[in-house]
Structure formats: C-alpha cells, structure tokens
N, C-alpha and C. Protein backbone atom coordinates (compact mmCIF):
# COMPACT_ATOMS: atom_id res chain seq x y z
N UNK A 1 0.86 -1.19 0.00
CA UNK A 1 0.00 0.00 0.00
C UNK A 1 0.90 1.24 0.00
N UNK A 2 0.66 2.82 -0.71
CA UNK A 2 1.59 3.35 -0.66
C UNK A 2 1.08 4.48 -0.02
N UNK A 3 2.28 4.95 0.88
CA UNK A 3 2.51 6.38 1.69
C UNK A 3 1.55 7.02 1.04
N UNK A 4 0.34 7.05 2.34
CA UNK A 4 -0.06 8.81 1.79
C UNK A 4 0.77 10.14 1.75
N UNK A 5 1.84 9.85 2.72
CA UNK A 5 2.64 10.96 2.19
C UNK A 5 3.32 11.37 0.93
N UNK A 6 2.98 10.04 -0.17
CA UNK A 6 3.57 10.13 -1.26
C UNK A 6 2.88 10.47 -2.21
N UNK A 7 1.47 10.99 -1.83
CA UNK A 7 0.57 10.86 -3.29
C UNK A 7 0.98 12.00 -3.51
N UNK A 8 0.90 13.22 -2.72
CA UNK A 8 1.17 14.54 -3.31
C UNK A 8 2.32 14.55 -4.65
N UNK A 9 3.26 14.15 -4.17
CA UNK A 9 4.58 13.96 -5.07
C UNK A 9 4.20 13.21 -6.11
N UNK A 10 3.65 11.93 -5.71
CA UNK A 10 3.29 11.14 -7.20
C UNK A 10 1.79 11.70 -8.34
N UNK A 11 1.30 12.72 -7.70
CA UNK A 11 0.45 13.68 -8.45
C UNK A 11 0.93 15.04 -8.99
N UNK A 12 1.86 15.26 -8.38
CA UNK A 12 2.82 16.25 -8.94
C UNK A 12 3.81 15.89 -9.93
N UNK A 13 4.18 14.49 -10.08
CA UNK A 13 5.35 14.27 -11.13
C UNK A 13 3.95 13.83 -12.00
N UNK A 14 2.86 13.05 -11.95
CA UNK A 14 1.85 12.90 -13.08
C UNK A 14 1.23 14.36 -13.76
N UNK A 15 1.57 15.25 -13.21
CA UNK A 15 0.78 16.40 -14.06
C UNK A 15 1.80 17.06 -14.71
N UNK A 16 3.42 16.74 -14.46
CA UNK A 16 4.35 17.31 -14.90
C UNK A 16 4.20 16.40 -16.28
N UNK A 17 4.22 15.25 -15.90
CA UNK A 17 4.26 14.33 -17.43
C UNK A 17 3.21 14.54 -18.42
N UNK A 18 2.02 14.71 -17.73
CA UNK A 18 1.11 15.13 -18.87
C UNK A 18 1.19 16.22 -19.50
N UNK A 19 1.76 17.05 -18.64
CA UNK A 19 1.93 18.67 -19.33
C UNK A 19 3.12 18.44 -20.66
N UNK A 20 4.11 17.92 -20.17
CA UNK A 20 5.09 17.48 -20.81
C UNK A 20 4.47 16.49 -22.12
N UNK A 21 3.28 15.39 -22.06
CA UNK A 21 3.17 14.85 -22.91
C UNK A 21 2.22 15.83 -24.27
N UNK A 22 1.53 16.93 -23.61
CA UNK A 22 0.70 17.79 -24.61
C UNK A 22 1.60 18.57 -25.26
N UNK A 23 2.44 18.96 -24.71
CA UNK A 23 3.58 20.10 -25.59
C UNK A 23 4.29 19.24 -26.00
N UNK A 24 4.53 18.20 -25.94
CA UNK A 24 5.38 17.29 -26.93
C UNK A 24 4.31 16.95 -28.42
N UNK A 25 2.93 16.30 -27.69
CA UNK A 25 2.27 16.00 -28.80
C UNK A 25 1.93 17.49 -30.15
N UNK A 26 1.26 18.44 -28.88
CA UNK A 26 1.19 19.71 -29.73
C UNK A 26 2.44 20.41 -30.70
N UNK A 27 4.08 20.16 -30.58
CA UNK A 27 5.26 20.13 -30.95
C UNK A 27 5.07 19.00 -32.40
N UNK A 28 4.87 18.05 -32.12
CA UNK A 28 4.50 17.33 -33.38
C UNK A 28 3.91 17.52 -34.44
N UNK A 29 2.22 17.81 -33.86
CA UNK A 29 1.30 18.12 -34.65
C UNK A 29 1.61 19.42 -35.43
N UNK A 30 1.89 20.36 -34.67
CA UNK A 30 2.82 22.10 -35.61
C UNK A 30 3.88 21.74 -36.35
N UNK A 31 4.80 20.32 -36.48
CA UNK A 31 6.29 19.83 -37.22
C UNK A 31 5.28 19.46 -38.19
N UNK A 32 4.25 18.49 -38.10
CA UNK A 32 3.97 18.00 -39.08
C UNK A 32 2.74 18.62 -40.12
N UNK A 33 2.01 19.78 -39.79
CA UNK A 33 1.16 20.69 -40.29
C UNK A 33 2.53 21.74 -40.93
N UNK A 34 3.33 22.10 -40.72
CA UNK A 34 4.19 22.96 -41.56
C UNK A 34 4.39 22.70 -42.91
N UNK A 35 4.19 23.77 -43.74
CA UNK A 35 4.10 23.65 -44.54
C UNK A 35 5.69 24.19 -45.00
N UNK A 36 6.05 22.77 -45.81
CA UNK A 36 7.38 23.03 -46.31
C UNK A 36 7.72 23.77 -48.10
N UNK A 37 8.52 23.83 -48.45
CA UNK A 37 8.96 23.98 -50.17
C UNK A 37 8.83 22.30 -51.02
N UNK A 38 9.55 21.51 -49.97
CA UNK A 38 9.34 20.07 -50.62
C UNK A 38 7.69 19.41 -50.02
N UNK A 39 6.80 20.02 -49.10
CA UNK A 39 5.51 19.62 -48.93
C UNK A 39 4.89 20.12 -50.11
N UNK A 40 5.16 21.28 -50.71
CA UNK A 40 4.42 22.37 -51.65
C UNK A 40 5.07 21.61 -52.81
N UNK A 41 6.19 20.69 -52.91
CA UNK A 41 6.38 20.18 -54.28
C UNK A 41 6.01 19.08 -54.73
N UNK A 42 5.48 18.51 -53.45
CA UNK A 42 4.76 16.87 -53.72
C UNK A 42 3.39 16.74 -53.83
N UNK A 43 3.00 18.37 -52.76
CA UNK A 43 1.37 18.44 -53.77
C UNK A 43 1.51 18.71 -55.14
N UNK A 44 2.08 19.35 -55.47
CA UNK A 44 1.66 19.98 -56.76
C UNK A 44 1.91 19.05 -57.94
N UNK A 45 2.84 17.89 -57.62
CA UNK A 45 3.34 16.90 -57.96
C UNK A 45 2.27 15.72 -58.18
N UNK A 46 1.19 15.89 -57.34
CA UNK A 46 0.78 14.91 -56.82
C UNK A 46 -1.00 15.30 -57.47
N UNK A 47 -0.95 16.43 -58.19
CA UNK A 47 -2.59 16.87 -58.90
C UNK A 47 -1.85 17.42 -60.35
N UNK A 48 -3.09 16.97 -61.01
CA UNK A 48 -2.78 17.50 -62.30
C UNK A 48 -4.03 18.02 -62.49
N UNK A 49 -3.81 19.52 -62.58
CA UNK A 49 -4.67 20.28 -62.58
C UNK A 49 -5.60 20.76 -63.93
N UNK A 50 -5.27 20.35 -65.14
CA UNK A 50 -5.71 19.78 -66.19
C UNK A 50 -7.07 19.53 -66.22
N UNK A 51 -6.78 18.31 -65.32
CA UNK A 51 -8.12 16.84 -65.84
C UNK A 51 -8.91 17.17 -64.45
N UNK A 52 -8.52 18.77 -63.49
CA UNK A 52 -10.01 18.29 -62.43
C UNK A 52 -11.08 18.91 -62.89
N UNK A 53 -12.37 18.56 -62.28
CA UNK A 53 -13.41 19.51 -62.51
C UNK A 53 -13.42 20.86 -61.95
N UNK A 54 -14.20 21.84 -62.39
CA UNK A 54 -14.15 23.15 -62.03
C UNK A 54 -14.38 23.48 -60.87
N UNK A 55 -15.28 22.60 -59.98
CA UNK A 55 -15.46 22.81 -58.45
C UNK A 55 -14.08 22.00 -57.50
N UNK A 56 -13.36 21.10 -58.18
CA UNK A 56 -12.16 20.52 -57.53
C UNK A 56 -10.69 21.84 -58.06
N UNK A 57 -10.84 22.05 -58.90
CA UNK A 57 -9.65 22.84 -59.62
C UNK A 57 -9.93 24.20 -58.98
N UNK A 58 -10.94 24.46 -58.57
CA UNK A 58 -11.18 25.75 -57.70
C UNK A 58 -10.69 25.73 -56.20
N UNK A 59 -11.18 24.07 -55.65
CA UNK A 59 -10.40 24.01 -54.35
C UNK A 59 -8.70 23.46 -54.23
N UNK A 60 -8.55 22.79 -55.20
CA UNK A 60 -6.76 22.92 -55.80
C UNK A 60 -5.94 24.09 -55.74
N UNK A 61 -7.03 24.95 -56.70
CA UNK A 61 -6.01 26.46 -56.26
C UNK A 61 -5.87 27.14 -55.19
N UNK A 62 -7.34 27.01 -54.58
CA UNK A 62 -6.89 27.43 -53.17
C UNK A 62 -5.72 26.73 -52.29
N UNK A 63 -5.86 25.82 -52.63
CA UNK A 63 -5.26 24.96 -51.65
C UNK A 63 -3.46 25.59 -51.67
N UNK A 64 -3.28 25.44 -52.83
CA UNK A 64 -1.92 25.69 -53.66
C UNK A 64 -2.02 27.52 -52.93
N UNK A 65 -2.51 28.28 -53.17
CA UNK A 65 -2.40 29.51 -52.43
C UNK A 65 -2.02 29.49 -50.91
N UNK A 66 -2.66 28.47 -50.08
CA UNK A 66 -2.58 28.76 -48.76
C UNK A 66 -1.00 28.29 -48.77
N UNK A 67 -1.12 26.71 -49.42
CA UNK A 67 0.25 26.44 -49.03
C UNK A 67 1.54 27.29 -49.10
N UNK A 68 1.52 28.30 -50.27
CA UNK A 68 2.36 29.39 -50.72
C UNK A 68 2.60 30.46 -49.79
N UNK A 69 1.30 30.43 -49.31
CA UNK A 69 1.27 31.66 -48.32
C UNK A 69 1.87 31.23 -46.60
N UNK A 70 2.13 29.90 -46.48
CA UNK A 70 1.89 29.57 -45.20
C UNK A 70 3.68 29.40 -45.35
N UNK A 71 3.87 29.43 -46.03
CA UNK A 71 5.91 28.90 -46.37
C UNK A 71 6.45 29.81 -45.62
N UNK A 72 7.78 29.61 -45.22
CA UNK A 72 9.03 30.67 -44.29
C UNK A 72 9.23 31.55 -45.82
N UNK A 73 9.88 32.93 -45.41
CA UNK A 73 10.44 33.49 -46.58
C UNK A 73 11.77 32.69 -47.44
N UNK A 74 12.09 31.95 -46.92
CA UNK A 74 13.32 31.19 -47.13
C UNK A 74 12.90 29.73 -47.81
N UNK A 75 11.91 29.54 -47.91
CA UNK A 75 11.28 28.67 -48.59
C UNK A 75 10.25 29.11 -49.79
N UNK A 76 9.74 30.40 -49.54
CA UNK A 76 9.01 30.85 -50.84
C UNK A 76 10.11 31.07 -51.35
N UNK A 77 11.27 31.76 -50.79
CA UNK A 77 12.41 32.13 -52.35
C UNK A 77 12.65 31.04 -52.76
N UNK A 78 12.43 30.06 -52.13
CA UNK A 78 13.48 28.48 -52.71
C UNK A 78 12.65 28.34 -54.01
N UNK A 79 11.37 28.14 -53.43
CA UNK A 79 10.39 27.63 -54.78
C UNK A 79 10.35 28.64 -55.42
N UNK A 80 10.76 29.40 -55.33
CA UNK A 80 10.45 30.48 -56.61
C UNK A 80 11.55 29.94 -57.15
N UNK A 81 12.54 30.75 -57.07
CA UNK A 81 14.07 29.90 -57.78
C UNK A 81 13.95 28.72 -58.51
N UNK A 82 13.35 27.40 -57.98
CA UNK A 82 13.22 26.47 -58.41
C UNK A 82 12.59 26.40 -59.03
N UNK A 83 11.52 27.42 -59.76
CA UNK A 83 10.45 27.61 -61.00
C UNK A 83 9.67 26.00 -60.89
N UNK A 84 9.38 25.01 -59.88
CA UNK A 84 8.36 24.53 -60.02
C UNK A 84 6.91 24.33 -60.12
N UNK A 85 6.61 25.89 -59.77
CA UNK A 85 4.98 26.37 -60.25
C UNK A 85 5.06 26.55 -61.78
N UNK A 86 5.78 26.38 -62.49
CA UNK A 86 5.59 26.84 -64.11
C UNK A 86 4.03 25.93 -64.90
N UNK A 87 4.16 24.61 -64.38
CA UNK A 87 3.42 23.47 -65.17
C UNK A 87 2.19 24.13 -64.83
N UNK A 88 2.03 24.38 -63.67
CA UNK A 88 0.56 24.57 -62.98
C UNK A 88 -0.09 26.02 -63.27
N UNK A 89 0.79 27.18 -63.35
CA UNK A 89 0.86 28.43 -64.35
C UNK A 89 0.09 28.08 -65.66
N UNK A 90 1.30 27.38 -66.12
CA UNK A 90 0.57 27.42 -67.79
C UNK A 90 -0.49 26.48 -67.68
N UNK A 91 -1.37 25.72 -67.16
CA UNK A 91 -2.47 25.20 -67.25
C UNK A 91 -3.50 25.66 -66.47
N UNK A 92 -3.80 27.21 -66.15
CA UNK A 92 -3.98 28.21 -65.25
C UNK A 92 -4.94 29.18 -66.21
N UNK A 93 -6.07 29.42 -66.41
CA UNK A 93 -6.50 30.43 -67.34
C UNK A 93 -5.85 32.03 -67.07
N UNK A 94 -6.43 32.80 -67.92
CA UNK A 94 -6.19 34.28 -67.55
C UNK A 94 -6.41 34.99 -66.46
N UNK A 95 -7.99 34.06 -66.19
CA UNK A 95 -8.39 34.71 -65.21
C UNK A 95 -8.25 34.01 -63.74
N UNK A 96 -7.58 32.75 -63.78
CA UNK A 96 -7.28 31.70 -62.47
C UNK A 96 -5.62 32.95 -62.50
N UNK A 97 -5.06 33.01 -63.26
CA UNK A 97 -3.40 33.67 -62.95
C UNK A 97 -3.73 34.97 -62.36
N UNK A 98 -4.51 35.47 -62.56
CA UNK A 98 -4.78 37.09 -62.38
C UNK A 98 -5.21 36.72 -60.97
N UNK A 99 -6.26 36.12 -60.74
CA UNK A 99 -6.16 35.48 -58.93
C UNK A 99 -5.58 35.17 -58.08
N UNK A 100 -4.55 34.11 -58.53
CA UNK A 100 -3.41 33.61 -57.90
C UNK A 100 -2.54 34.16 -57.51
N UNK A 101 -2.17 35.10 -58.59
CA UNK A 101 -0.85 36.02 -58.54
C UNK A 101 -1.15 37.28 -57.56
N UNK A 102 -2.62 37.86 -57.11
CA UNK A 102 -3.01 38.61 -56.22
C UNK A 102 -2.88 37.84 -54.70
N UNK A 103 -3.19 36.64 -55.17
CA UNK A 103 -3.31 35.56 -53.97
C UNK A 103 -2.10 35.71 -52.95
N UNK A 104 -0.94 35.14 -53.68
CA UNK A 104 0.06 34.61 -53.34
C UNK A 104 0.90 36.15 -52.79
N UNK A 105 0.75 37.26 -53.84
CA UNK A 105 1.89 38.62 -53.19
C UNK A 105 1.82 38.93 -52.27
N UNK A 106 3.09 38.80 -51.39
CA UNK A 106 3.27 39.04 -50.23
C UNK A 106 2.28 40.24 -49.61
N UNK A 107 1.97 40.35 -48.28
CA UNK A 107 1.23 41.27 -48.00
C UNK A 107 1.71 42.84 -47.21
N UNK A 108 1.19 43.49 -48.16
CA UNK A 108 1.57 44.94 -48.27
C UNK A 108 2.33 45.46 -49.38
N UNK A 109 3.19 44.14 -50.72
CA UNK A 109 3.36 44.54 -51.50
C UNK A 109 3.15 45.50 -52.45
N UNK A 110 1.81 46.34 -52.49
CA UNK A 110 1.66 47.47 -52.83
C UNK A 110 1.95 48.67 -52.29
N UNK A 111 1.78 48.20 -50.76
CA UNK A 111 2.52 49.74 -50.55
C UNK A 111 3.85 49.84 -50.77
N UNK A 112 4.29 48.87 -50.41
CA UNK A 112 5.84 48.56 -51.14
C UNK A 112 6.32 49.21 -52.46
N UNK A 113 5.12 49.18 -53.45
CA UNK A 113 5.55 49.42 -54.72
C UNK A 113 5.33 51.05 -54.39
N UNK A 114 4.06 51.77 -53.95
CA UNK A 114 4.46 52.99 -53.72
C UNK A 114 4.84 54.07 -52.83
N UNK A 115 5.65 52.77 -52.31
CA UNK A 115 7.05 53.54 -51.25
C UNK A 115 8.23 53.73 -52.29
N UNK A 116 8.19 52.50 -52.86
CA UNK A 116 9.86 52.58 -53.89
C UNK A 116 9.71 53.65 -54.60
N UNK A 117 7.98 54.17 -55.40
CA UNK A 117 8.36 54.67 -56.32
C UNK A 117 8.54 56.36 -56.18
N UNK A 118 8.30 56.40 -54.81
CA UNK A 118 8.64 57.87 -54.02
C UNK A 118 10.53 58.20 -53.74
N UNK A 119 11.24 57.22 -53.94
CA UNK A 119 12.70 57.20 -53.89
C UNK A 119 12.56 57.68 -54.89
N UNK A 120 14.34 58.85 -54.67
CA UNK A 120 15.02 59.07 -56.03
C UNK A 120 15.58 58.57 -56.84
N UNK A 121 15.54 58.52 -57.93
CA UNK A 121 15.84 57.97 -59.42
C UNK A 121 16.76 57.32 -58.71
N UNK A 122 17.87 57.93 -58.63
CA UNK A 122 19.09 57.08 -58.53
C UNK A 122 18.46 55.75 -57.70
N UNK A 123 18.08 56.50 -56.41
CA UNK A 123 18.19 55.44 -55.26
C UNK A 123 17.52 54.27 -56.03
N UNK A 124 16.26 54.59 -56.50
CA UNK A 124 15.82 53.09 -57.16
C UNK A 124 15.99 52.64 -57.88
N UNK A 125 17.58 52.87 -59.22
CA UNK A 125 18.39 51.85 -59.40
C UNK A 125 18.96 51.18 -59.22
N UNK A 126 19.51 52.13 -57.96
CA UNK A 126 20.39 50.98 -57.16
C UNK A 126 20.18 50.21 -56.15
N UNK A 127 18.71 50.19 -56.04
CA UNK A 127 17.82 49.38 -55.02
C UNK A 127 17.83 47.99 -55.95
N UNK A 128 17.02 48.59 -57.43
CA UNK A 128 16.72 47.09 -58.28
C UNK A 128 18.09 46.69 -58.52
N UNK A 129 19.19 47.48 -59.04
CA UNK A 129 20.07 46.65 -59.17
C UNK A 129 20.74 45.52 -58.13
N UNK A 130 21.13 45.90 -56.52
CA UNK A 130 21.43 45.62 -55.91
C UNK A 130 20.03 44.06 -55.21
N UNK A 131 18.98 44.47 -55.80
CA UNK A 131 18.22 43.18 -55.95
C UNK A 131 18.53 42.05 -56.96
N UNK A 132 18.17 42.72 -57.90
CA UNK A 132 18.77 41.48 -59.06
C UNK A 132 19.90 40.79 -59.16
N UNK A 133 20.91 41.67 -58.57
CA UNK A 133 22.56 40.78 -57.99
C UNK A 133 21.95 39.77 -57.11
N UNK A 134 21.26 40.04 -56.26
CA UNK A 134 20.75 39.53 -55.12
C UNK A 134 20.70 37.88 -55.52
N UNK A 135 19.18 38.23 -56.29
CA UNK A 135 18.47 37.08 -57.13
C UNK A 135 19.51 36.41 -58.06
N UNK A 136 20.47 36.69 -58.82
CA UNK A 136 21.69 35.93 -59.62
C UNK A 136 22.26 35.36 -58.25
N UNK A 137 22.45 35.90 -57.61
CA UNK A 137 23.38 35.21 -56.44
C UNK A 137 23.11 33.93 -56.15
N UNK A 138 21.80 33.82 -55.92
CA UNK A 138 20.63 32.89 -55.01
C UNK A 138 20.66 31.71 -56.09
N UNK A 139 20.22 32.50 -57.28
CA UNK A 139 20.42 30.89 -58.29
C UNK A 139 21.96 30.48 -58.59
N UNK A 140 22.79 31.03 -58.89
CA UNK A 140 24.53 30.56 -58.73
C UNK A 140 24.46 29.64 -57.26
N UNK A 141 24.24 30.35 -56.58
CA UNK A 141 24.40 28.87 -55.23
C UNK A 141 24.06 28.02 -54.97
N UNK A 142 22.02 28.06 -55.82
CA UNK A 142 21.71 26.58 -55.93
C UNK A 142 22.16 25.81 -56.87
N UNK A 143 23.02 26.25 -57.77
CA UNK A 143 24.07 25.59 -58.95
C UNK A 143 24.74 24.98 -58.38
N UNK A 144 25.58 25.79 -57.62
CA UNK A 144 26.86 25.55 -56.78
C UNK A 144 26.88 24.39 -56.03
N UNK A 145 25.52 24.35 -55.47
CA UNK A 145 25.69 23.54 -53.69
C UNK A 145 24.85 22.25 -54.95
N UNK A 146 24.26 22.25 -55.96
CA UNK A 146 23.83 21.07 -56.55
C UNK A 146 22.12 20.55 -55.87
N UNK A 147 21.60 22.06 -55.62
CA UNK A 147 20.14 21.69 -55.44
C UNK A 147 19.43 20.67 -56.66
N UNK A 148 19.22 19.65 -56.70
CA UNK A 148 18.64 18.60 -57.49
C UNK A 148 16.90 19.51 -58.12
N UNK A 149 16.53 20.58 -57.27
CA UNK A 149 14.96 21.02 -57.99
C UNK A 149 15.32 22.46 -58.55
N UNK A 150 16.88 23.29 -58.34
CA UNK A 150 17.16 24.15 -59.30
C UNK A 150 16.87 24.11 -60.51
N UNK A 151 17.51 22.61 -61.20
CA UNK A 151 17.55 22.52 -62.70
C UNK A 151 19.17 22.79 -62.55
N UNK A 152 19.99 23.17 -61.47
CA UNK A 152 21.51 23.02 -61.86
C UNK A 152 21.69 24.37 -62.77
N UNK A 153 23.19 24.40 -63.40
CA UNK A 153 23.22 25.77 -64.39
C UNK A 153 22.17 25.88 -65.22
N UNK A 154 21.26 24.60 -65.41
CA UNK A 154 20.09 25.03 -66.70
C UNK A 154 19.02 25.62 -66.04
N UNK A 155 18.86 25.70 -64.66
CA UNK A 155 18.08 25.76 -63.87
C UNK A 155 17.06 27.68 -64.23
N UNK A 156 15.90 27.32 -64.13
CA UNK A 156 15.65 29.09 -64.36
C UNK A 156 15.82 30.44 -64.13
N UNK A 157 16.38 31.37 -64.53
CA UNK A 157 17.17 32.21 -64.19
C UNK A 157 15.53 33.25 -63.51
N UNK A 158 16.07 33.82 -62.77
CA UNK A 158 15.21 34.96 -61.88
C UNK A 158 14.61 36.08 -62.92
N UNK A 159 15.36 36.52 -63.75
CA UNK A 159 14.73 37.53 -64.44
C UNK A 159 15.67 37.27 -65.93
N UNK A 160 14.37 37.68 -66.76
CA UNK A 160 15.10 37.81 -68.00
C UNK A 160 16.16 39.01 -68.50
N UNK A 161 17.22 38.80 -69.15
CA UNK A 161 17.70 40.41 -69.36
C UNK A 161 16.60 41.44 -70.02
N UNK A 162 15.69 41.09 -70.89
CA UNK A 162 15.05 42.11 -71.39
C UNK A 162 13.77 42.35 -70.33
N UNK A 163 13.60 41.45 -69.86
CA UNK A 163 12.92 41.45 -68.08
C UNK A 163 13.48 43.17 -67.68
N UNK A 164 14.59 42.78 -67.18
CA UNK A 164 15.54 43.71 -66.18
C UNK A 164 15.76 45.02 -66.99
N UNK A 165 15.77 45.37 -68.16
CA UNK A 165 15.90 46.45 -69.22
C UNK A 165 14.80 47.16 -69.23
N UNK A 166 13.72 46.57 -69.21
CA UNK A 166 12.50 46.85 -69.12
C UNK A 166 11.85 47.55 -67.50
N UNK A 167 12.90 47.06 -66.86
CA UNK A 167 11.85 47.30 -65.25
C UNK A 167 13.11 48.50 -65.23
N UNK A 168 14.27 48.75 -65.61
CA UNK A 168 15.23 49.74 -65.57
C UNK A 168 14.75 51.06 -66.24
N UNK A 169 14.03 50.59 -67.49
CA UNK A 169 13.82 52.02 -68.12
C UNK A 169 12.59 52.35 -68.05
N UNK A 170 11.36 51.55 -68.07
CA UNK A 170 9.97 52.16 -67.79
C UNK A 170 9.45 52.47 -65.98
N UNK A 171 10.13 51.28 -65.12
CA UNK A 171 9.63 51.97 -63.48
C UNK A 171 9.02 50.53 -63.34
N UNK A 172 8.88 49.83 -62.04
CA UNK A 172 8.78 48.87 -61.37
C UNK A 172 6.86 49.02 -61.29
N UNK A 173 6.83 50.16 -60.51
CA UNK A 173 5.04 50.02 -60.38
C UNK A 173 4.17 50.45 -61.70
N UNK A 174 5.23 51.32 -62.46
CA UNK A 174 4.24 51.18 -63.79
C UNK A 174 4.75 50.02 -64.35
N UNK A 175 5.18 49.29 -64.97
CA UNK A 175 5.62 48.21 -65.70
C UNK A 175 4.91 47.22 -65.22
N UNK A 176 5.38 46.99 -63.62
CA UNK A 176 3.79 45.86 -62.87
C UNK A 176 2.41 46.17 -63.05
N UNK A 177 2.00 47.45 -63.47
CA UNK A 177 0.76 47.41 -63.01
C UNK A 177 0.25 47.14 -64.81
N UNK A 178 0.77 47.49 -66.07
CA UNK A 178 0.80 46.93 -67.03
C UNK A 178 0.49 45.81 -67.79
N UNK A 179 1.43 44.88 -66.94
CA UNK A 179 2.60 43.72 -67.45
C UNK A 179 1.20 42.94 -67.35
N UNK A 180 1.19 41.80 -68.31
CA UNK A 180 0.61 40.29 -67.89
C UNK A 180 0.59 39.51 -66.88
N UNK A 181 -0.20 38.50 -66.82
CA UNK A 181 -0.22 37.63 -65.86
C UNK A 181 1.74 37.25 -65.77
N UNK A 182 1.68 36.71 -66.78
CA UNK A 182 3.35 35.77 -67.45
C UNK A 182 4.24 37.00 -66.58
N UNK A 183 4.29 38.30 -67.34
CA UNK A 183 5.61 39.44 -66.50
C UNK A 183 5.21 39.59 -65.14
N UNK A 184 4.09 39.57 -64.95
CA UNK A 184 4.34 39.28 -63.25
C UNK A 184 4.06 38.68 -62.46
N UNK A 185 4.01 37.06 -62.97
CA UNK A 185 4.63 36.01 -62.66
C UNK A 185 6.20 36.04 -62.43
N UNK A 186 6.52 36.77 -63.58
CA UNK A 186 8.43 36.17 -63.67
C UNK A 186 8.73 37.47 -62.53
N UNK A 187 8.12 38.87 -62.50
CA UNK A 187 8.53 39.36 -61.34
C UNK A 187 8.33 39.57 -60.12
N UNK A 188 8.09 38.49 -59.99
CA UNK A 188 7.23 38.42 -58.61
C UNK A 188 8.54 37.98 -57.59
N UNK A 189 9.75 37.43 -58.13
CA UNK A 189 10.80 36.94 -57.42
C UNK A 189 11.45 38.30 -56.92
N UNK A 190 11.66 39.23 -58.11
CA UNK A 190 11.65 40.71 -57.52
C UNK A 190 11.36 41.34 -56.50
N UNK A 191 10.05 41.55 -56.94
CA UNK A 191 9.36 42.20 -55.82
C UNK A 191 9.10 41.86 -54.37
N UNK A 192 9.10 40.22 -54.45
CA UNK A 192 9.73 39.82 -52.90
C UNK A 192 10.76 40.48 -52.52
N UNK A 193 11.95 40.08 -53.13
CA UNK A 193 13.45 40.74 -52.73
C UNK A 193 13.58 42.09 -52.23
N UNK A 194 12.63 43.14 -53.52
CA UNK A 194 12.62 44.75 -53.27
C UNK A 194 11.74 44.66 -52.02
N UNK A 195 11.04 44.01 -51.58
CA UNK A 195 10.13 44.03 -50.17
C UNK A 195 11.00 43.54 -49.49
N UNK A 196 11.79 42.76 -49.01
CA UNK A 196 12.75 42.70 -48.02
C UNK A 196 13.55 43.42 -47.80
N UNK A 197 14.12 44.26 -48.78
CA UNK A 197 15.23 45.50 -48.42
C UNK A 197 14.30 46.36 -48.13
N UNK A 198 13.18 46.75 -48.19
CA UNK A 198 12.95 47.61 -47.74
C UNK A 198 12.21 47.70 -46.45
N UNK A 199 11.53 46.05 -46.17
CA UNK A 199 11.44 45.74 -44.93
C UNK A 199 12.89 46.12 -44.24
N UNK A 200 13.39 45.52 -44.51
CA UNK A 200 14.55 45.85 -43.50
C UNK A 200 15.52 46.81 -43.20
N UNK A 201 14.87 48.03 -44.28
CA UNK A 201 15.59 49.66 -43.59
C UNK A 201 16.91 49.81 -45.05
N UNK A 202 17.01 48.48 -45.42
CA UNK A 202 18.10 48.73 -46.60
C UNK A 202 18.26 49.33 -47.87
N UNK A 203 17.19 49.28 -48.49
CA UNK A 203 16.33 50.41 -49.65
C UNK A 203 16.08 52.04 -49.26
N UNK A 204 16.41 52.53 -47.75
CA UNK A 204 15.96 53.14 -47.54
C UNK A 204 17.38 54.06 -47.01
N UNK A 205 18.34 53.17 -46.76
CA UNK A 205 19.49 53.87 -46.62
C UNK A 205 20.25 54.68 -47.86
C-alpha cells in the first residue's frame, strides 16, 4: 500500500508528465502541419490540374495559395528559384493567374511598390540593381551547392535580361501594373526581394 505521504509527489510528477506529454504532442502536430517547399512540391506533384473539374480545380487552387502563403520566406524564395509552379501556371487560365498572382503577393506589396516609387531615381536603381545581384546570387548557389529542384546551371534564371531592361527604363510600379499575368509572374521573385530591403531599412538607406 503506498505512503499517503507520497501521493502529493506522485500527483505532482503525473501532471508534470502530462503537461510534458501535450507540448510534446502539440510540438508534433505544428512539425507536421508545416508547410514546407518540398511539402508544396509533392502536392503539386501529386494533382494534375488539367483533368479536375471546375469545383475541384477551384479548391486545388486554393489549396496551392494557402500552401504558398503559409511557407518561411526562405522557402518561398526556394520555390520560386526552383520555378516549379511553371506546369501549374501554364495550365492556369487568364483569369485563375490574375487570382493567384493577387493571392500569393506578399502582404503589403503594394505599398511597397508605392514607397519605392517615391525614392530618387538614382536610389531606385540601385535598389533594383542591388536586388537582381541579389536574385543571380541565389540561383549561382543553388548551382553551386547542386540543389537537385534548381535545374543546376540550366536551372531558371530569376529575371530575363530584357525582363531587367524593361523594369530599368519604364519603373517597377508602372511596368507591374501593365505587365501580364506571365511578367508578373516572372517578377514576382523581384518584388519579394525589393520588399525585403525595404522591410529591413536597406532600400531606404
């Protein structure tokens, strides 16, 4: 028979363990609800958005939005870089891309665009330029280090040169607000980047 003097203690180490067993389980359940770059590549992998019906291909895209939206910044750049949304793009109408692409831009990206476009000339060349180095950088390293979903040196480059010629001589928020679904699709890797420097005080120095 055991010590009543012991229940206290043996009810005190049982509520420690249970506490301990919910933040372990709840620790799990948040590891395994995260939404990764390689979770976001095995769905997309895993529907062919083609052959669904219009009430399934409607909840596909959502789906594909949240997951986009729910990623670390360090994982939306990955998949961007890695241009594995292209398949699902081009089988995307005019008017599903024009959604998506509102869907997915980071939030506050517009004011973003007309904060930049209140900088002086100079400054916001050398904001985009010092982005687009940025973005070359990012794909050279997944070359480098031999990311297998880059594509390697064939892997897709961040911006086209006549891309970058174009956002140099006409202006970032007029050219976006213009451009097609397709141009701002391809600059959407941009405009993340120009939103992080300027999140972070560096566009602004």
């Amino acid at each position: 028979m055991s010590n009543p003097r012991l229940r206290p203690i043996y009810y005190a180490l049982g509520a420690v363990l249970l506490v301990w067993l919910l933040v372990w389980g709840g620790y799990r359940i948040a590891e395994n609800s995260k939404v990764t770059a390689d979770k976001l590549r095995r769905y997309m992998a895993s529907v062919e958005l083609g052959k669904l019906a219009a009430n399934e291909r409607a909840r596909a895209l959502r789906k594909l939005e949240d997951m986009i939206n729910a990623l670390s910044p360090d994982d939306r750049r990955q998949w961007r870089m890695e241009g594995s949304g292209r398949d699902w793009f081009a089988d995307m109408t005019e008017e599903e891309r024009g959604q998506f692409l509102e869907a997915i831009m980071p939030t506050g990206f517009k004011q973003m665009l007309d904060a930049f476009s209140e900088l002086p000339e100079e400054k916001r060349k050398k904001v985009v330029d010092d982005a687009i180095r940025n973005l070359h950088k990012q794909a050279t390293n997944n070359a480098v280090n031999g990311n297998p979903a880059s594509g390697g040196t064939n892997g897709p480059q961040p911006l086209s040169p006549e891309l970058e010629q174009k956002v140099r001589a006409i202006g970032l928020k007029t050219f976006y607000s213009q451009g097609s679904a397709e141009t701002k699709a391809e600059l959407a890797p941009l405009i993340e980047e120009l939103q992080r420097q300027v999140q972070s005080g560096r566009a602004l120095r």
